[in-house]
Protein backbone atom coordinates (compact mmCIF):
# COMPACT_ATOMS: atom_id res chain seq x y z
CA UNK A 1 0.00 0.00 0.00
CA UNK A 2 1.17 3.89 -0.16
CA UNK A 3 2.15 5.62 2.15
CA UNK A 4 -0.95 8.34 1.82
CA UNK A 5 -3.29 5.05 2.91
CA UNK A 6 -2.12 4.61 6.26
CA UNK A 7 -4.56 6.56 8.59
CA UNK A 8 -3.27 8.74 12.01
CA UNK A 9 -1.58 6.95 14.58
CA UNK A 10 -1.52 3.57 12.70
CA UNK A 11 2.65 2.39 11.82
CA UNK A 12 4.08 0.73 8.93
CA UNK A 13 7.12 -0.53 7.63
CA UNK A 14 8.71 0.68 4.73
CA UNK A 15 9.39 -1.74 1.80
CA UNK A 16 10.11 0.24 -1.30
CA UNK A 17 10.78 4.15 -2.19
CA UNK A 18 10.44 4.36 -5.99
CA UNK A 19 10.91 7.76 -8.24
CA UNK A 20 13.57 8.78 -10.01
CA UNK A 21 17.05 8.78 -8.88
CA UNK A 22 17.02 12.35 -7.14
CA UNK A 23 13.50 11.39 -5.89
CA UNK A 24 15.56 7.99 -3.88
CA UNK A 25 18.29 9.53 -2.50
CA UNK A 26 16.72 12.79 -0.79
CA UNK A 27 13.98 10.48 1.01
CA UNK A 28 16.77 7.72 1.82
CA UNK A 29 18.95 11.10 3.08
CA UNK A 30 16.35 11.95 5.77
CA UNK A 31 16.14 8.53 7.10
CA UNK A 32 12.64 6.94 5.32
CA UNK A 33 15.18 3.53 4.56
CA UNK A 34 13.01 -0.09 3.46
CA UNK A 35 12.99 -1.39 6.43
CA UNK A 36 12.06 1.88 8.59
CA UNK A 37 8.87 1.75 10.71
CA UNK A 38 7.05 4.87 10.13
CA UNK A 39 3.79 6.52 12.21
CA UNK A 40 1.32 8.88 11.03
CA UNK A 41 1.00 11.80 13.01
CA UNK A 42 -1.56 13.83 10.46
CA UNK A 43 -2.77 12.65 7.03
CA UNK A 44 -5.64 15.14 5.96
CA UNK A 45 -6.38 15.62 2.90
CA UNK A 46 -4.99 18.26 0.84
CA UNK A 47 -2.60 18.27 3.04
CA UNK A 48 1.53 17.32 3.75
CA UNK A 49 1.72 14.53 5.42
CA UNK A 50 3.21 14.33 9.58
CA UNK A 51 5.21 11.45 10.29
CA UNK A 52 7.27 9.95 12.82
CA UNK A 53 10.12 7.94 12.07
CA UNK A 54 13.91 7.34 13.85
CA UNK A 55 12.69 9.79 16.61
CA UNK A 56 11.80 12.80 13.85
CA UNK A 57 8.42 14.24 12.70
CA UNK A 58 8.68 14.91 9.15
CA UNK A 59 6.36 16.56 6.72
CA UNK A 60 6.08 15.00 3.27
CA UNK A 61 4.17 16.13 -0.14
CA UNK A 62 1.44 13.98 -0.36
CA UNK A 63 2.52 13.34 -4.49
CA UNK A 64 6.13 12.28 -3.60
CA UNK A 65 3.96 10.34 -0.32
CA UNK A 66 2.37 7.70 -3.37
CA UNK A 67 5.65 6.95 -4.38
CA UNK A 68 6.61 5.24 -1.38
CA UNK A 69 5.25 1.62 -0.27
CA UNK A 70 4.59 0.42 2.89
CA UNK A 71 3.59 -2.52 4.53
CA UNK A 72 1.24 -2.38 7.93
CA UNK A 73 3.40 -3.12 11.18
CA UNK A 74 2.21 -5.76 13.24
């Protein structure tokens, strides 16, 4: 699933960040690795999205937010 379709305070795991190569390496640069467990804080739409991840809230474009996959966190 994307990232966008997790709702607020549910977690997920992070299995694949596609996009172009410029697209990969500024999310991998702030942290948002496969592998990383990731929280929504906010996800309204029309809006960026909050998350928390490696003890940082960061704000994401919800268009660059559909380019990264996630799978729910048990």
């Amino acid at each position: 699933m994307k990232l966008t379709d997790l709702k607020k305070d549910c977690s997920g795991v992070i299995a694949c960040v596609n996009g172009d190569n410029r697209f990969v390496s500024r999310i991998t640069s702030i942290g948002l690795t496969p592998g990383c467990r990731v929280t929504v804080i906010k996800n309204e739409k029309h809006r960026p999205l909050l998350v928390y991840s490696r003890d940082t809230m960061i704000a994401l474009n919800r268009n660059e937010c559909d380019d990264i996959e996630v799978e729910a966190a048990v």
